[in-house]
Protein backbone atom coordinates (compact mmCIF):
# COMPACT_ATOMS: atom_id res chain seq x y z
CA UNK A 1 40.07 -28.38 -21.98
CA UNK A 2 42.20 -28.98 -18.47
CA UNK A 3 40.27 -26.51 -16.79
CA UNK A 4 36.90 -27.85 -18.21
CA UNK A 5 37.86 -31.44 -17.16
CA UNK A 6 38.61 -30.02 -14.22
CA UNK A 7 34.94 -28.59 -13.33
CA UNK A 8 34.09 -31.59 -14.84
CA UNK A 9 35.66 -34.07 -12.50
CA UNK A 10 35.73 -33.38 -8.86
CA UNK A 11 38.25 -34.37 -6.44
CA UNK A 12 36.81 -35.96 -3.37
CA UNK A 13 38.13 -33.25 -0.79
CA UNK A 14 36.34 -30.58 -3.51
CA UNK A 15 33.15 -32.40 -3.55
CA UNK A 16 33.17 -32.40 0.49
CA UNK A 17 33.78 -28.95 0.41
CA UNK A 18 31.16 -27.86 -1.87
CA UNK A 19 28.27 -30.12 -0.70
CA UNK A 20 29.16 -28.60 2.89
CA UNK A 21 28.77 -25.21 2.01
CA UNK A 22 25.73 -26.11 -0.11
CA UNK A 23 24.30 -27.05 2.76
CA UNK A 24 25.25 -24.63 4.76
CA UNK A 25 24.05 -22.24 2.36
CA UNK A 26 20.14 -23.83 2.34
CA UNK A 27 20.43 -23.74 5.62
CA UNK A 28 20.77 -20.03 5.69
CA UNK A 29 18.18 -19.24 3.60
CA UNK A 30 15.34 -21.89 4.37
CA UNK A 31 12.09 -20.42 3.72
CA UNK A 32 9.07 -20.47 6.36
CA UNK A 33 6.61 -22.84 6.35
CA UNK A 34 3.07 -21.38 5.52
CA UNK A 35 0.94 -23.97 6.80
CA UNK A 36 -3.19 -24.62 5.94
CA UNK A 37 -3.67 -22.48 9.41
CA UNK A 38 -1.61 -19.24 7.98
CA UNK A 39 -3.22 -19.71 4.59
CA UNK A 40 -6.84 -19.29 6.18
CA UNK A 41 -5.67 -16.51 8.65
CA UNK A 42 -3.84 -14.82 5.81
CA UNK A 43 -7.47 -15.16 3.25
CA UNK A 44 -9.06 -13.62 6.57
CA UNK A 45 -7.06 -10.96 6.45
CA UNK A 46 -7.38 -10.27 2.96
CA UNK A 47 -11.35 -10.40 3.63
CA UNK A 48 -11.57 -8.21 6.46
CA UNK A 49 -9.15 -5.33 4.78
CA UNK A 50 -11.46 -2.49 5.07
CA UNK A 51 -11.28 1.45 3.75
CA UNK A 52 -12.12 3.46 7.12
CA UNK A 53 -13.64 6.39 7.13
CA UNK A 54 -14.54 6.36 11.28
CA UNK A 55 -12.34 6.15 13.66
CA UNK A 56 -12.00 6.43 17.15
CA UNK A 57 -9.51 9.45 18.51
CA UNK A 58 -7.04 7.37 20.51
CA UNK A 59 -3.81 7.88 19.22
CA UNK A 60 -1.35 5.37 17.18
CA UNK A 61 1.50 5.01 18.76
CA UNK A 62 4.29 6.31 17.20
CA UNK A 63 6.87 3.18 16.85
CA UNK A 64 3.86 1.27 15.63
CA UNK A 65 3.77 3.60 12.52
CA UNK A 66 7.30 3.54 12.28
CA UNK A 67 6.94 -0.42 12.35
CA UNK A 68 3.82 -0.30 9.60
CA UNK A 69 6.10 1.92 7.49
CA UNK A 70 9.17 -0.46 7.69
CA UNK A 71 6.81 -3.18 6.64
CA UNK A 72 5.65 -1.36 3.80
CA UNK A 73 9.28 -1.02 2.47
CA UNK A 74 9.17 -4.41 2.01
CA UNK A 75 7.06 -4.05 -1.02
CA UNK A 76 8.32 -5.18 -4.48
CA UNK A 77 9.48 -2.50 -6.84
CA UNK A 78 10.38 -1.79 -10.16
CA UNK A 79 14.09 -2.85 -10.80
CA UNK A 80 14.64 -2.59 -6.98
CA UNK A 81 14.07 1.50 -6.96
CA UNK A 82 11.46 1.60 -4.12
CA UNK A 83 10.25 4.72 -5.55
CA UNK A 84 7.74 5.35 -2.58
CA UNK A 85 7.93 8.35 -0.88
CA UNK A 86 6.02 8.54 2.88
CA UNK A 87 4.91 12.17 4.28
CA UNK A 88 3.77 11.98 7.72
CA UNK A 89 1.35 15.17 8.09
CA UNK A 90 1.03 16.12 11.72
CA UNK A 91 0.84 20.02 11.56
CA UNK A 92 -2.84 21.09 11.98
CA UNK A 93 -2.79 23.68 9.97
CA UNK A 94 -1.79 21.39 6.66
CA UNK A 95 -4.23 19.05 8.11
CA UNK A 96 -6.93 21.61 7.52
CA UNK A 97 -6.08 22.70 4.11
CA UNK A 98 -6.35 19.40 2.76
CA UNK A 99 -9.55 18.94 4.35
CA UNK A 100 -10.76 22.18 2.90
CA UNK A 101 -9.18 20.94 -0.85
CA UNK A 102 -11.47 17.57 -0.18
CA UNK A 103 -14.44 19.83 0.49
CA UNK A 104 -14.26 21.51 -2.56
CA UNK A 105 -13.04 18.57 -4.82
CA UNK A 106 -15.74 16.10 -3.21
CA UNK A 107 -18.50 19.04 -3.84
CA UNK A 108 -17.80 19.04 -7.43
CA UNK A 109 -17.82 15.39 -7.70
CA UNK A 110 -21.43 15.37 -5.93
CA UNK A 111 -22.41 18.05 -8.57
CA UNK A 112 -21.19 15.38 -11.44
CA UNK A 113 -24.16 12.99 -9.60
CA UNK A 114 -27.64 12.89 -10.65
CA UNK A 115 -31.06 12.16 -9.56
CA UNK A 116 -31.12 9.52 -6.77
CA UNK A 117 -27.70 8.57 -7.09
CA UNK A 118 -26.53 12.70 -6.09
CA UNK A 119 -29.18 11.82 -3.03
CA UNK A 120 -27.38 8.51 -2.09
CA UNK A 121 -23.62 10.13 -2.52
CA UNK A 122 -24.46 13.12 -0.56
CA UNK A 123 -25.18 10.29 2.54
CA UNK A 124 -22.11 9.08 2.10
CA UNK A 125 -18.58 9.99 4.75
CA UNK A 126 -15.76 9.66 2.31
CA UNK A 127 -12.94 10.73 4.65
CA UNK A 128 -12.06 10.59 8.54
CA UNK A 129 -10.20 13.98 8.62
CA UNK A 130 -11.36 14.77 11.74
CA UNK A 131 -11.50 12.02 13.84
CA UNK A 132 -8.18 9.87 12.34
CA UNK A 133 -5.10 10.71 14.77
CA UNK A 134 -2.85 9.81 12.05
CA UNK A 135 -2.73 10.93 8.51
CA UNK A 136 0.34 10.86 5.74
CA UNK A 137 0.81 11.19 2.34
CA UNK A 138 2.39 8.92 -0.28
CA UNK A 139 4.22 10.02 -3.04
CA UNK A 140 6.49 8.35 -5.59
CA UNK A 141 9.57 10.06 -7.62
CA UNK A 142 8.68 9.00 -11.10
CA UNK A 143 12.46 8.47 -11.86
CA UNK A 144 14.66 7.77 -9.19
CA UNK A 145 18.22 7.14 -9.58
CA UNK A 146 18.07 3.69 -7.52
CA UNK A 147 17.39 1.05 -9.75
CA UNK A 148 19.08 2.68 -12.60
CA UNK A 149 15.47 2.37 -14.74
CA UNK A 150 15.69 -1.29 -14.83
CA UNK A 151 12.38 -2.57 -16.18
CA UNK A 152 10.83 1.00 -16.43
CA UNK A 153 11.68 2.12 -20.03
CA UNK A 154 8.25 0.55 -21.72
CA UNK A 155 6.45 1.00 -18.33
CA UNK A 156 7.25 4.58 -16.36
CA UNK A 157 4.18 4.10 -15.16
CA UNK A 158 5.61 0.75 -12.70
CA UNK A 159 7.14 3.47 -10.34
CA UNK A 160 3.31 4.70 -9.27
CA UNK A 161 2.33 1.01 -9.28
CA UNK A 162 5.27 0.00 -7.03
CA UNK A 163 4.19 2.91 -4.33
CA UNK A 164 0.75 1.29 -4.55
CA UNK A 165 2.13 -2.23 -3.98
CA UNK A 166 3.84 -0.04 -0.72
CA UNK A 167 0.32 1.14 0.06
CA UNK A 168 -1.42 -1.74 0.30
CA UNK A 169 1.27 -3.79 2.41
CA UNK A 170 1.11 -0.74 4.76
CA UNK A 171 -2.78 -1.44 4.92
CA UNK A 172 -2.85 -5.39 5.32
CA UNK A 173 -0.06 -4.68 8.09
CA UNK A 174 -2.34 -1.93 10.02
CA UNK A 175 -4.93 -4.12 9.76
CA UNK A 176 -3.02 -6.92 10.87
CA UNK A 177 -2.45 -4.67 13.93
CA UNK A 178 -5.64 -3.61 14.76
CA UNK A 179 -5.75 -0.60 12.63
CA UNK A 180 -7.89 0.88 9.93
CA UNK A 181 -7.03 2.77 6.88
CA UNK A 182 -8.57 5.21 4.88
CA UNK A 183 -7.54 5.97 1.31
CA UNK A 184 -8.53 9.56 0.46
CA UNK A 185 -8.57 9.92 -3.59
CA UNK A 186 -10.87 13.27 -3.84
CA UNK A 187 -8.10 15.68 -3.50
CA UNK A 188 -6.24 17.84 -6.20
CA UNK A 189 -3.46 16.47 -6.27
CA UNK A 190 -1.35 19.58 -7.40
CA UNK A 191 -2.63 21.14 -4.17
CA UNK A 192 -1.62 18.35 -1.71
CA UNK A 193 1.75 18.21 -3.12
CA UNK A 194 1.84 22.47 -2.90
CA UNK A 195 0.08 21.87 0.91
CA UNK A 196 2.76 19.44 2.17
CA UNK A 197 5.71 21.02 0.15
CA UNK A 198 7.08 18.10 -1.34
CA UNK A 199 9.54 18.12 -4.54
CA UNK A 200 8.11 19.18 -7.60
CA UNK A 201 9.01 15.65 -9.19
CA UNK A 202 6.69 13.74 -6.96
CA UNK A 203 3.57 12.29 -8.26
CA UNK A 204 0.37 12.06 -5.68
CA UNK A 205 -0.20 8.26 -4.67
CA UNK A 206 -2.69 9.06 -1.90
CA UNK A 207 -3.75 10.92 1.15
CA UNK A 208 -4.64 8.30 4.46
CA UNK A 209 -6.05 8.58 7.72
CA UNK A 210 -5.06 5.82 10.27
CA UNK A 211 -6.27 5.25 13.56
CA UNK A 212 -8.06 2.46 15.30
CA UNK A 213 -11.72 1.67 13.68
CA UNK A 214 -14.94 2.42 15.35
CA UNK A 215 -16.16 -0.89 14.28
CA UNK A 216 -15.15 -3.94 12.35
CA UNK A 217 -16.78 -5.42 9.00
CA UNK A 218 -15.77 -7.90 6.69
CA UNK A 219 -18.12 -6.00 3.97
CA UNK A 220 -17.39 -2.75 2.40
CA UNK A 221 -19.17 0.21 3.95
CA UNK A 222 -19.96 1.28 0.39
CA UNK A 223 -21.61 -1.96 0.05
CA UNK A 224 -23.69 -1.73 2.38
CA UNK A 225 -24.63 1.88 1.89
CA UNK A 226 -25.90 0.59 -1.57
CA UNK A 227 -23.38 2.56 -3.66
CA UNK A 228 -21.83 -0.77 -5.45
CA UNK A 229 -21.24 -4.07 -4.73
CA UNK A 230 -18.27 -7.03 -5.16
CA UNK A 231 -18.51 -9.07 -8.50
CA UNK A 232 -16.37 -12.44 -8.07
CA UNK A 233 -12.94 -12.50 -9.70
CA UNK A 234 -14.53 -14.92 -12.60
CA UNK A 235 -16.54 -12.56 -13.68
CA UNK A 236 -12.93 -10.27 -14.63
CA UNK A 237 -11.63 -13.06 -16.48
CA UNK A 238 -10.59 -12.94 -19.83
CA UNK A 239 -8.67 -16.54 -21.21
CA UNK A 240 -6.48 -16.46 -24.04
């Protein structure tokens, strides 16, 4: 009961002390500021996010990437494991047998395509292999250690979805920075992982190719090709 009355009842010199460091405290960890201006730079962003698929040869530099991949860790993850796993791919050799796994894999998805729809795939460039100076893989380890499995016993699956969450940072950043991304999903993923010799645990996010864009749009390329086109977020709603 003393040591609740106590807590209860501070002394003057205890109150001093404790409003201090409160303050000093807030004033540590004050947030930013994300004014009307950041908000509508931020939506631009968000609207000019493109996949690229041509790119222009000159190279990234390389503590730019290191920069975009720092910024990526910043990504939220399942119980704090950060379960993303980056694979720069520079050797040309590598390079070329993932290109030659796409060209097989993307030839048997045209062959899944009928009628004017195989005519209208068969236009379309789904990958910048050859002219993106940059390309990497991204993996995640399905069960880390960090994290100790917090909040993936239901959900496994949050470990792949926290890599993506690493992804698209990554992409918002390049593009932030002048760059262009392409995701490149028509791979065997089996094969990429054999390609780029990578632990037998680790689950395929995606291939990319980054480099700086041949041109800028603020509408998908498969958009205007006439493959598909955006539907607003109402019309994904469901209300409970």
């Amino acid at each position: 009961m003393a040591e609740v009355s106590r807590r209860l009842f501070w002394t003057a010199g205890e109150r001093c002390r404790i409003v201090g460091w409160m303050r000093a405290d807030s004033a540590l960890r004050s947030a930013p500021v994300f004014d009307n201006a950041f908000r509508a730079q931020l939506r631009d962003l968000f609207k000019w996010r493109r996949d690229v698929r041509r790119f222009l040869r000159e190279p990234v530099p390389a503590e730019l990437l290191d920069e975009l991949l720092d910024i990526a860790a910043l990504a939220p993850s399942v119980g704090l494991s950060e379960p993303w796993r980056f694979v720069t791919v520079d050797d040309p050799a590598r390079r070329q047998a993932v290109r030659a796994n796409f060209e097989v894999c993307n030839a048997q998805a045209l062959a899944r395509q009928r009628g004017e729809r195989a005519r209208l795939y068969a236009r379309l460039k789904l990958a910048g292999f050859d002219e993106a100076p940059c390309h990497f893989a991204v993996f995640t380890e399905p069960d880390p250690q960090q994290g100790y499995g917090l909040g993936r016993a239901t959900m496994p699956e949050t470990t792949a979805y926290s890599a993506v969450m690493a992804v698209h940072t990554l992409w918002l950043a390049a593009r932030a920075a002048g760059l262009g991304l392409g995701w490149v999903s028509i791979l065997d993923p089996v094969a990429v992982a054999s390609i780029l010799e990578v632990p037998a645990d680790w689950t395929l996010i995606g291939y990319f190719c980054l480099g700086f864009p041949q041109l800028e749009m603020d509408v998908p390329e498969l958009e205007r090709a006439g493959w598909e086109h955006r539907r607003s977020a109402k019309s994904c709603l469901v209300r409970r």
